[in-house]
N, C-alpha and C. Protein backbone atom coordinates (compact mmCIF):
# COMPACT_ATOMS: atom_id res chain seq x y z
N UNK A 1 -0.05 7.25 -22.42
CA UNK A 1 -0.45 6.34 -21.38
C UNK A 1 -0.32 4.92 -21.93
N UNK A 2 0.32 3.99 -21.16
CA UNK A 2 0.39 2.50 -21.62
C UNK A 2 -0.56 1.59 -20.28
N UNK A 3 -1.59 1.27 -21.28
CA UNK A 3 -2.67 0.46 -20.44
C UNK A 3 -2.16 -1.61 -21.23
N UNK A 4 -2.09 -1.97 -19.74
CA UNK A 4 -1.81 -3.45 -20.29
C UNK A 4 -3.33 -4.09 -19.65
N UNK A 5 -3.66 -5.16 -20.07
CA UNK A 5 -4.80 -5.45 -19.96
C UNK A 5 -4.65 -7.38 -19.18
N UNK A 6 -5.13 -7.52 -17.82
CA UNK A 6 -4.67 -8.78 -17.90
C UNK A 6 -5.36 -9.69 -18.09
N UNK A 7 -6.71 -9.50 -18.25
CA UNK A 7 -7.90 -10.38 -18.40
C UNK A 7 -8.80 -9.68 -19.25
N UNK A 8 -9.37 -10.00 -20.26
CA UNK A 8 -11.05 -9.68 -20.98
C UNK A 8 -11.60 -10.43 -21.47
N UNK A 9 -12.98 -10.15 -21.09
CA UNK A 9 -13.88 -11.69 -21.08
C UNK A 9 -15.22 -11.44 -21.51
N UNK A 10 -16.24 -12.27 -22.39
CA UNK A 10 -17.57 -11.89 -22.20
C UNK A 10 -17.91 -13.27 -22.48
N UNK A 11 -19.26 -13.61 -22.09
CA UNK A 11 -19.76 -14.86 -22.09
C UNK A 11 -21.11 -14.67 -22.96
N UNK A 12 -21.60 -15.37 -24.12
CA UNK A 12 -22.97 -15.31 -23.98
C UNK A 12 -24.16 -16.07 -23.88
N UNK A 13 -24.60 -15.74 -23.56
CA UNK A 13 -26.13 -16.66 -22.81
C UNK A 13 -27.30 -16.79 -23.65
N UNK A 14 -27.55 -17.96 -24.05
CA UNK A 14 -28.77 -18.51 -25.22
C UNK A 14 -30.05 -18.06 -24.72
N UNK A 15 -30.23 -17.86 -23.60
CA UNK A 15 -31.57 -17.66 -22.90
C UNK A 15 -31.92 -16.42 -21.71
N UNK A 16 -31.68 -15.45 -22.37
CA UNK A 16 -31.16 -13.93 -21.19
C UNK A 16 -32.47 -14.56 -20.11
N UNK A 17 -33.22 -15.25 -20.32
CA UNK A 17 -34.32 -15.35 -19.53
C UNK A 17 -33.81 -15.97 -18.51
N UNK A 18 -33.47 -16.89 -18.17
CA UNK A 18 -32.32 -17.87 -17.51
C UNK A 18 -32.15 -16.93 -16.66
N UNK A 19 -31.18 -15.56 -17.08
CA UNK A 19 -30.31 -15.18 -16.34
C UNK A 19 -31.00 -13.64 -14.71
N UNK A 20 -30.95 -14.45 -14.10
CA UNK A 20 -31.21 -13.28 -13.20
C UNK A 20 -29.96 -12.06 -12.63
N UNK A 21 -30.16 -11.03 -12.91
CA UNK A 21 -29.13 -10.19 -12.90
C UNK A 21 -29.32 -9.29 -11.70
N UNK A 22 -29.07 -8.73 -10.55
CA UNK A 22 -29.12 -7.77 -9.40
C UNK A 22 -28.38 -6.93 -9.31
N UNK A 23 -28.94 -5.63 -9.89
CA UNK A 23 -27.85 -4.08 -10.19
C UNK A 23 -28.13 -3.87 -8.40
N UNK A 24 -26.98 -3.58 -7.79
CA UNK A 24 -27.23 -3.23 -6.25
C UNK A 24 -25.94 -2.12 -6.24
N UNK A 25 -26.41 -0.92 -6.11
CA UNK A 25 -25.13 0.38 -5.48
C UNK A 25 -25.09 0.35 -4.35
N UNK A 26 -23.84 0.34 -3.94
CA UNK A 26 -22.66 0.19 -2.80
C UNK A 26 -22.43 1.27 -2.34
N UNK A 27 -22.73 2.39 -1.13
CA UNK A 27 -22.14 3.57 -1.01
C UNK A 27 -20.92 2.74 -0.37
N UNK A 28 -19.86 3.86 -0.04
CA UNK A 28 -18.42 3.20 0.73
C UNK A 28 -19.04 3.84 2.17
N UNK A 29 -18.78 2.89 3.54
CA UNK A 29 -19.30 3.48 5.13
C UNK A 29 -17.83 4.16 5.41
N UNK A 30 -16.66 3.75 4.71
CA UNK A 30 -15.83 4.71 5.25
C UNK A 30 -14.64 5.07 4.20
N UNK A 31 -14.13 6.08 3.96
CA UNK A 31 -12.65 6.36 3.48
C UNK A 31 -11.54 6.83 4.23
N UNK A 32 -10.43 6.33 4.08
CA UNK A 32 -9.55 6.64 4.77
C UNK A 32 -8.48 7.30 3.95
N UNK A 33 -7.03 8.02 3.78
CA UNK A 33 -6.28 8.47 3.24
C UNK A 33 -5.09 8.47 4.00
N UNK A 34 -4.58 7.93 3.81
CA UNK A 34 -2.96 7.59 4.63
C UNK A 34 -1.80 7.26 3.58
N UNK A 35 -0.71 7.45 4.02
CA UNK A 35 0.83 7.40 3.39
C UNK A 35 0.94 5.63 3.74
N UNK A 36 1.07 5.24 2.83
CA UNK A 36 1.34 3.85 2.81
C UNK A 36 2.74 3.28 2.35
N UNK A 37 3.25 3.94 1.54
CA UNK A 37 5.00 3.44 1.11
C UNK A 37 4.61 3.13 -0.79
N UNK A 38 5.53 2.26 -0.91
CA UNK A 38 5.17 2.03 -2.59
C UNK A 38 5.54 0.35 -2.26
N UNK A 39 4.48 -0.23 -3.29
CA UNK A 39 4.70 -1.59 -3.82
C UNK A 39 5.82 -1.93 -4.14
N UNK A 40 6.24 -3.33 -4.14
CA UNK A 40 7.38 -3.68 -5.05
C UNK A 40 6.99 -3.65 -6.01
N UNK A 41 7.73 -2.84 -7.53
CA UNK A 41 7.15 -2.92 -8.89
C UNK A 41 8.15 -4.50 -9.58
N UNK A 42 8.06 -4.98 -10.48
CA UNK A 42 8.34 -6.33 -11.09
C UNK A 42 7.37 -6.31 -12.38
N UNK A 43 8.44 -7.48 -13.23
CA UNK A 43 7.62 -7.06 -13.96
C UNK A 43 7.23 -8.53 -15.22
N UNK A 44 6.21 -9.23 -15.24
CA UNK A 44 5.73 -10.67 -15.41
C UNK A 44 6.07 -10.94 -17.10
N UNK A 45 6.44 -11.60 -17.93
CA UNK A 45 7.08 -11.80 -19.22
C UNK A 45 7.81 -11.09 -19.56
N UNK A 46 8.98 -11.21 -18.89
CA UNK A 46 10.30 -10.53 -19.14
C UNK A 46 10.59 -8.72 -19.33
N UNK A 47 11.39 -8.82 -19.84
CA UNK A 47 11.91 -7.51 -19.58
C UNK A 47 11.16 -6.33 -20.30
N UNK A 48 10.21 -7.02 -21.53
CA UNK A 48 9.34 -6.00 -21.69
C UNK A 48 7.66 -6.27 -21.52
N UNK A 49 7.74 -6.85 -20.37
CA UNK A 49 6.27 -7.53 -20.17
C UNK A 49 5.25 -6.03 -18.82
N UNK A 50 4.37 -6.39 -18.86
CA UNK A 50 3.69 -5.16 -18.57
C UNK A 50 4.35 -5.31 -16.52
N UNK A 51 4.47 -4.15 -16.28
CA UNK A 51 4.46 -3.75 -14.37
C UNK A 51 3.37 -4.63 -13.13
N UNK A 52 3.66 -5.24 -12.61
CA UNK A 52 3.10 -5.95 -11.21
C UNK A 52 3.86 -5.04 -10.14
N UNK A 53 2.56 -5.05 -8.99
CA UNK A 53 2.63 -4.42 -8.44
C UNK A 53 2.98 -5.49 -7.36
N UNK A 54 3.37 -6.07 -6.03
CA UNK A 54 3.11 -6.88 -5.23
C UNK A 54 2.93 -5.86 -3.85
N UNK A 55 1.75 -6.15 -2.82
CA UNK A 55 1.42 -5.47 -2.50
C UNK A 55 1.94 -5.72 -0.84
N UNK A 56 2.18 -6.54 -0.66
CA UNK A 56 2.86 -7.34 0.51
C UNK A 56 4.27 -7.29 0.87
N UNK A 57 5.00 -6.29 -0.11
CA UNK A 57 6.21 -5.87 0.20
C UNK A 57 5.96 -4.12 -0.13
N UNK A 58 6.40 -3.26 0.65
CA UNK A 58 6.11 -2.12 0.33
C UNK A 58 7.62 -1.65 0.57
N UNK A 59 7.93 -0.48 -0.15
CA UNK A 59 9.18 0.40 0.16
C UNK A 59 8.64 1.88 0.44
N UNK A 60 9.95 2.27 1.36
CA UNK A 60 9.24 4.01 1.38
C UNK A 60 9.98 4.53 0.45
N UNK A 61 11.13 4.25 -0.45
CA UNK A 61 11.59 5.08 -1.22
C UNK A 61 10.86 5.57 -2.65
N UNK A 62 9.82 6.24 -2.99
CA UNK A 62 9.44 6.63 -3.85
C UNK A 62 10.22 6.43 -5.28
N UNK A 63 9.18 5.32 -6.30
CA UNK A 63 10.08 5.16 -7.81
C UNK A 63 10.08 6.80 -8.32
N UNK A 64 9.31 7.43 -8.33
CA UNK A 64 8.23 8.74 -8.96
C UNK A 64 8.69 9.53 -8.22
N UNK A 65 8.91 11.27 -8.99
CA UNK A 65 9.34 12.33 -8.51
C UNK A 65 7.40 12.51 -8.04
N UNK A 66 7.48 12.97 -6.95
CA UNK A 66 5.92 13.95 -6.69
C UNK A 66 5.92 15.38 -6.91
N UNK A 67 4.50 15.79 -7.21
CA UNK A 67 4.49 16.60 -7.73
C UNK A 67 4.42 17.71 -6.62
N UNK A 68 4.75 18.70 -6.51
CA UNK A 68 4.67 19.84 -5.50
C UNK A 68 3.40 20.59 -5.54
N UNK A 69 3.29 20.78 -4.54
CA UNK A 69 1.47 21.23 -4.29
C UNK A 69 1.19 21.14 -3.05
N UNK A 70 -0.38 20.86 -2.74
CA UNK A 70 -1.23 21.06 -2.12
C UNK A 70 -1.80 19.40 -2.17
N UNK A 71 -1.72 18.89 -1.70
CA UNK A 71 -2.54 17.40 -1.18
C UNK A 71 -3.65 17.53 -0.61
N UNK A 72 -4.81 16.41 -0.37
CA UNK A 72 -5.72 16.37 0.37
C UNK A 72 -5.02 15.89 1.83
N UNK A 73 -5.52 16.33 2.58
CA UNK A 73 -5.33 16.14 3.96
C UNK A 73 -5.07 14.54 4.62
N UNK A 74 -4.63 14.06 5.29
CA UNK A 74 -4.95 12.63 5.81
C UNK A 74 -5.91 12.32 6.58
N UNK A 75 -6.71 10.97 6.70
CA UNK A 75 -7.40 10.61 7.48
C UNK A 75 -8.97 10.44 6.73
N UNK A 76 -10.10 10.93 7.51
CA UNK A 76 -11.48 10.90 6.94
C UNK A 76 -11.82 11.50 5.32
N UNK A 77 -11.85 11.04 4.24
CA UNK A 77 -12.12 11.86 3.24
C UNK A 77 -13.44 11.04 2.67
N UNK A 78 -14.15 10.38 3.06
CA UNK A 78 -15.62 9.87 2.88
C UNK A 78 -16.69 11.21 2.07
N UNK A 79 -16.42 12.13 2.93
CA UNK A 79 -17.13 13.27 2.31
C UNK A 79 -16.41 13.48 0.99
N UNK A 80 -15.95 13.68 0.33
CA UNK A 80 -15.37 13.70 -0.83
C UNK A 80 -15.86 12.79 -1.66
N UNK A 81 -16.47 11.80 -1.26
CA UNK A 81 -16.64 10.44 -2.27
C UNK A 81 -18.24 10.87 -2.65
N UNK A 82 -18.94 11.41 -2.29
CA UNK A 82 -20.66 11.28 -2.17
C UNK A 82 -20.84 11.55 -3.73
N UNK A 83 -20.30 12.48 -4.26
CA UNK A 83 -21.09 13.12 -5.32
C UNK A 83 -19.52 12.98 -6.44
N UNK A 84 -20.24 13.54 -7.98
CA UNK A 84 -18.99 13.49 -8.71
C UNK A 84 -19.22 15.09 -9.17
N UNK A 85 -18.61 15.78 -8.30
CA UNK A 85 -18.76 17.67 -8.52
C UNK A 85 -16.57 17.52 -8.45
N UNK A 86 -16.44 18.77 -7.94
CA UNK A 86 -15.12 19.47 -8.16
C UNK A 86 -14.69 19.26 -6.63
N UNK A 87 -14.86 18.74 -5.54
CA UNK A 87 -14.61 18.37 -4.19
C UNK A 87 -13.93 16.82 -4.53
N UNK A 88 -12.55 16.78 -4.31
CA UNK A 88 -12.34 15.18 -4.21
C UNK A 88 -10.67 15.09 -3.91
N UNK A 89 -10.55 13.66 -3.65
CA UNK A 89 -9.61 13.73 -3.13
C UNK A 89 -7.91 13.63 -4.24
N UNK A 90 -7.28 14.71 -3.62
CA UNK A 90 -5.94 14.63 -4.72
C UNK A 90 -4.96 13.90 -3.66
N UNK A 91 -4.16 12.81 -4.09
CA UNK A 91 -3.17 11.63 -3.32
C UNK A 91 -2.10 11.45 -4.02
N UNK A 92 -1.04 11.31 -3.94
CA UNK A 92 -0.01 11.08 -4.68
C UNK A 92 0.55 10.07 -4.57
N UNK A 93 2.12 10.04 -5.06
CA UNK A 93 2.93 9.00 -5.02
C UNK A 93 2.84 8.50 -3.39
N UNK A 94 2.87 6.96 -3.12
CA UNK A 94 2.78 6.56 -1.56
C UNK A 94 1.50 6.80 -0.91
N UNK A 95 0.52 7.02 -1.40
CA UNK A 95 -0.79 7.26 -0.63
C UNK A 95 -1.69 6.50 -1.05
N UNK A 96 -2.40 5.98 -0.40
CA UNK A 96 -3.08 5.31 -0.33
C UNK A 96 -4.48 5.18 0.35
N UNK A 97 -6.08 5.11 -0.09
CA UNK A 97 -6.99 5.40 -0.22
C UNK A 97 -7.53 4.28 0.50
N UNK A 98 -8.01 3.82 1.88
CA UNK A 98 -9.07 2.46 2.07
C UNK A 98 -10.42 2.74 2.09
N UNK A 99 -11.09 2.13 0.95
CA UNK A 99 -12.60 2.05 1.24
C UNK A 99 -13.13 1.40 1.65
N UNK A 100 -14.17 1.04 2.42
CA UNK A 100 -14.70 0.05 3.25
C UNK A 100 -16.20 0.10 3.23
N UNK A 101 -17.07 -1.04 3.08
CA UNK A 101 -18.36 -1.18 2.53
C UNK A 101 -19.19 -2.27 3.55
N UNK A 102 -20.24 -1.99 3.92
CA UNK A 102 -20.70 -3.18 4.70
C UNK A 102 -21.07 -3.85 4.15
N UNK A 103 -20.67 -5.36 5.00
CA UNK A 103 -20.71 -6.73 4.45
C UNK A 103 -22.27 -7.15 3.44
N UNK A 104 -21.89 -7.77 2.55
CA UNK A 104 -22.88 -8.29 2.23
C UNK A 104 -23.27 -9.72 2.41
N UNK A 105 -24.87 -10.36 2.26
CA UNK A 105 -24.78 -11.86 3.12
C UNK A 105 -23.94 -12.65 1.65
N UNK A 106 -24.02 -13.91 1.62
CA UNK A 106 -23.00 -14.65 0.77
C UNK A 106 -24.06 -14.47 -0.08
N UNK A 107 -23.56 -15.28 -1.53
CA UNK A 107 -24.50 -15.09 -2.42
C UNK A 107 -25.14 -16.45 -2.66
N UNK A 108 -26.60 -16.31 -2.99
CA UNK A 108 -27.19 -17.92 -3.14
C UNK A 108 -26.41 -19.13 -3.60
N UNK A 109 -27.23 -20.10 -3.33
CA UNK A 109 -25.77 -21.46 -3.49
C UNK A 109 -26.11 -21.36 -5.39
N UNK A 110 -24.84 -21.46 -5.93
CA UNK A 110 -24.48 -21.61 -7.38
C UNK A 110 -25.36 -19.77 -8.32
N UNK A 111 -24.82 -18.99 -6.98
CA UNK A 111 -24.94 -17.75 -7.59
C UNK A 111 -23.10 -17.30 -7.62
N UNK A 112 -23.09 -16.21 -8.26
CA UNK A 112 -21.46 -15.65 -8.37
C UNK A 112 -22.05 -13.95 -8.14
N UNK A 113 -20.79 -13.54 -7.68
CA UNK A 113 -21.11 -11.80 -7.27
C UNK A 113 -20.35 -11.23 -7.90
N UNK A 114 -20.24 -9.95 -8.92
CA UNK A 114 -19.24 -9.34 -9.33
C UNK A 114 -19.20 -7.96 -8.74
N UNK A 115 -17.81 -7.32 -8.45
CA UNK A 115 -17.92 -6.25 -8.13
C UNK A 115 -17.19 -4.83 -9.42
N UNK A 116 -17.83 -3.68 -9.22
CA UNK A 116 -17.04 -3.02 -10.37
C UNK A 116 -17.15 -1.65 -9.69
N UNK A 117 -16.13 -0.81 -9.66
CA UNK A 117 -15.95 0.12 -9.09
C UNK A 117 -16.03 1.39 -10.37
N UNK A 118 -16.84 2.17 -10.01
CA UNK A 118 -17.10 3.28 -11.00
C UNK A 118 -16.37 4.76 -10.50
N UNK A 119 -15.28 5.25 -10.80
CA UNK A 119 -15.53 6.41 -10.22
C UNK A 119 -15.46 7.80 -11.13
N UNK A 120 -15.38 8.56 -10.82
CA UNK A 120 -15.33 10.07 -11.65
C UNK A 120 -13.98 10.67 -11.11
N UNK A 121 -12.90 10.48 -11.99
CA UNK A 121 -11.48 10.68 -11.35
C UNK A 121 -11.05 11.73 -12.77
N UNK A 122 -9.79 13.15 -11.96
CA UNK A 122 -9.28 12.98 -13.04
C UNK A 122 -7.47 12.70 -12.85
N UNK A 123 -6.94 12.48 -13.47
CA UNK A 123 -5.49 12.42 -13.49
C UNK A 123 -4.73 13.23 -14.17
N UNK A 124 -3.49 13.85 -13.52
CA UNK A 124 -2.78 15.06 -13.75
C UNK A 124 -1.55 14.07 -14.03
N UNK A 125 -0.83 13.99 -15.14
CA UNK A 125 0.74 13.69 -15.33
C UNK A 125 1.87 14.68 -14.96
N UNK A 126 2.52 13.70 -13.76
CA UNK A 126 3.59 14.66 -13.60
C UNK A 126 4.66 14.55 -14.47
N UNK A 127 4.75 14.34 -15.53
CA UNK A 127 6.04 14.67 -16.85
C UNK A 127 5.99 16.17 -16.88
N UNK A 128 7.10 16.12 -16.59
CA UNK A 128 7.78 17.78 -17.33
C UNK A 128 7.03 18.29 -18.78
N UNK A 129 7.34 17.55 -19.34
CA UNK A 129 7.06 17.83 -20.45
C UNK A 129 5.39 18.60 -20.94
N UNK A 130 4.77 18.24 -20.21
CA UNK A 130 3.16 18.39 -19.79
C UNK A 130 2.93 19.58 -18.81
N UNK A 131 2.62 20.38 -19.63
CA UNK A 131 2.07 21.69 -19.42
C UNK A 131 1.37 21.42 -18.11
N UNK A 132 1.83 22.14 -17.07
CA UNK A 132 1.64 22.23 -15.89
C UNK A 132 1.85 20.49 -15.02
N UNK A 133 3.02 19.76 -15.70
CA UNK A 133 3.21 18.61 -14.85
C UNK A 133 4.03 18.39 -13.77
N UNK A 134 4.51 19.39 -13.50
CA UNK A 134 5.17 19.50 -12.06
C UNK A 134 4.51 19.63 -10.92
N UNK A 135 3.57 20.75 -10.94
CA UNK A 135 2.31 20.83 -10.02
C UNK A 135 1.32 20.76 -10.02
N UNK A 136 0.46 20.30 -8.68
CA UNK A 136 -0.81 19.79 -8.30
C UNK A 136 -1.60 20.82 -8.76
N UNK A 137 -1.37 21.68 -8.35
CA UNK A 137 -2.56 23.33 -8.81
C UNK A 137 -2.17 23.52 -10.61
N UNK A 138 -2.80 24.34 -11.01
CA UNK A 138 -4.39 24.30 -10.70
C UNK A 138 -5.25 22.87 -10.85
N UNK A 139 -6.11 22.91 -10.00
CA UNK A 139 -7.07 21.82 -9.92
C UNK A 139 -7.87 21.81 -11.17
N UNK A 140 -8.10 20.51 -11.64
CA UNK A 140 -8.88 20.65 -13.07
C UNK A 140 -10.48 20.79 -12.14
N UNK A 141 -11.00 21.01 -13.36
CA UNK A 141 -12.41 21.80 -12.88
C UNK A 141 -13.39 20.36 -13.65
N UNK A 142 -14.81 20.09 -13.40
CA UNK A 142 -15.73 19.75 -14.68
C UNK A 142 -16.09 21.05 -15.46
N UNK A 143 -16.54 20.18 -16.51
CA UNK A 143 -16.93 21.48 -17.55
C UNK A 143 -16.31 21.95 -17.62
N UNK A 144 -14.86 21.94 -17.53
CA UNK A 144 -13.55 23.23 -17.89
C UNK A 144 -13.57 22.46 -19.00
N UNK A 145 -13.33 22.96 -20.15
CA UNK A 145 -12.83 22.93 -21.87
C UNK A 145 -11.37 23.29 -22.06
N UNK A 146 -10.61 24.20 -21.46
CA UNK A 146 -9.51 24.37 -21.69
C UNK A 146 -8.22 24.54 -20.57
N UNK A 147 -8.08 23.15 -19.70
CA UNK A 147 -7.30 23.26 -18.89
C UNK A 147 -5.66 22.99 -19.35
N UNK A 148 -5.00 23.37 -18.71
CA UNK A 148 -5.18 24.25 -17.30
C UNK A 148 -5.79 25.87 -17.48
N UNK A 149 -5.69 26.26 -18.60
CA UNK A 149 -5.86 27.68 -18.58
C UNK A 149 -7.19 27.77 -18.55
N UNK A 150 -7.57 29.49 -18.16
CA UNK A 150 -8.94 29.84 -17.84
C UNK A 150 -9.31 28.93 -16.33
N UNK A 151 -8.71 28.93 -15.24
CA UNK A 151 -9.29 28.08 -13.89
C UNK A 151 -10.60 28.83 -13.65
N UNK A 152 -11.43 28.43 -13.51
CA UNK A 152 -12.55 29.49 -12.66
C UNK A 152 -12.30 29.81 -10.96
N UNK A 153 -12.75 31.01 -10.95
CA UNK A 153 -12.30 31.23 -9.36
C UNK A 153 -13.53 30.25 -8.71
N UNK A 154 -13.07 30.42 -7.15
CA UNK A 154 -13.75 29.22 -6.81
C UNK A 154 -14.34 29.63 -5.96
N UNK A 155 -16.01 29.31 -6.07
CA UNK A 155 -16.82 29.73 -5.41
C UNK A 155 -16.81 29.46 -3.67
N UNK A 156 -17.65 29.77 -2.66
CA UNK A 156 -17.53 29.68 -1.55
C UNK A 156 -17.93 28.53 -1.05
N UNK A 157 -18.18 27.50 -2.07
CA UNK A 157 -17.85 25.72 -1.55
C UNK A 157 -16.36 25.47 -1.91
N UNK A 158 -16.66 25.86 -3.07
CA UNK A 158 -14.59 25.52 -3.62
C UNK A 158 -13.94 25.56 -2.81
N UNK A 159 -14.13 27.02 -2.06
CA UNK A 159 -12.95 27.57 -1.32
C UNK A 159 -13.00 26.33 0.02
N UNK A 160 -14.23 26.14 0.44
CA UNK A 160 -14.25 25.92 1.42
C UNK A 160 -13.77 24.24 1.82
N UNK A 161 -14.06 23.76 0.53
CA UNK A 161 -13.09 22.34 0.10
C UNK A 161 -11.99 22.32 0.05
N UNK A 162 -11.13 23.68 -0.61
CA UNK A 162 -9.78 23.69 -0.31
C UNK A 162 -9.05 24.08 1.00
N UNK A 163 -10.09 25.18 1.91
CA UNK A 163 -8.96 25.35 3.05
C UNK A 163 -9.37 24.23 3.93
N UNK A 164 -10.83 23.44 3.61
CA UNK A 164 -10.65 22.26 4.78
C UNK A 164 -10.04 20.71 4.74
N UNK A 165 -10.14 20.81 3.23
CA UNK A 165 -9.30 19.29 2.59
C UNK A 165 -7.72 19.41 2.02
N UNK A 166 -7.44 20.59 1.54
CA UNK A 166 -6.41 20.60 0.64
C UNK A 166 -5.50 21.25 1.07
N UNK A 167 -4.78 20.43 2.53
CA UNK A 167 -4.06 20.88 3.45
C UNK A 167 -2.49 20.66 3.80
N UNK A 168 -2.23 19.45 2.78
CA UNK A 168 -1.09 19.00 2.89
C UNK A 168 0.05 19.08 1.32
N UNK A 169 0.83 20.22 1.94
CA UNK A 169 1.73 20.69 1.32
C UNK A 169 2.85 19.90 1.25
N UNK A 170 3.32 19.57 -0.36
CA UNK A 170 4.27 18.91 -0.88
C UNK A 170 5.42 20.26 -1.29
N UNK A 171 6.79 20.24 -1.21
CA UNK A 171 7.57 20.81 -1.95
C UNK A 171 8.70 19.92 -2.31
């Protein structure tokens, strides 16, 4: 994996007392899951400078082979987001995820707001080369130690996550 980094920052503060801090969790009021196309990729300090995405030009021709499988379904996948168990959403190349949060009021005059998104994701590489990187199945599990092998069968939520979410077949 090549992670480029475009900003890191820390500041520190002589007087933590000074500083008033407000931990506030955000549920999302809605998720959506739709086929969106692909970004223009480009790429910022030359020819070996890290990938930009620009998001305002999209193509439908896929850079990325996808992987063949089983997709999450389109449309409402909010239920999927609540908890971090084995229910969630799998999206591929061209898809695209909107979350949406109700407004918050502005922030006091000469306050600043940061936002940071936490989630419990896992990621499957589709390289050949990578033991089971062609396809979506098997689904990694938590608490699995040795994937892909050993899947556990899937109990009667599992199941019931897969025949009602995991509906859209790639070949």
């Amino acid at each position: 994996m090549e992670i480029y980094w475009d900003e890191a920052f820390y500041q520190f503060v002589d007087d933590e007392s000074q500083v008033a801090l407000l931990n506030r969790r955000l549920e999302p009021a809605s998720a959506q899951l739709r086929v969106r196309g692909f970004s223009r990729v480009y790429r910022r300090g030359g020819r070996y400078g890290p990938h930009w995405f620009d998001y305002s030009e999209v193509q439908e021709e896929s850079p990325w082979r996808p992987m063949t499988g089983t997709y999450t379904r389109l449309g409402d996948v909010l239920p999927l987001l609540t908890a971090a168990d084995d229910q969630y959403v799998v999206f591929g190349p061209g898809d695209e995820m909107e979350l949406r949060f109700e407004a918050l009021p502005p922030p006091a005059a000469g306050k600043t707001r940061t936002f940071f998104l936490y989630s419990d994701a896992f990621l499957k590489d589709a390289d050949l080369n990578t033991l089971g990187g062609g396809r979506v199945e098997p689904l990694p599990r938590h608490g699995q130690n040795d994937y892909p092998g050993g899947v556990p069968e899937p109990d009667s939520a599992h199941a019931e996550f897969i025949a009602r979410y995991q509906t859209r077949i790639v070949k």
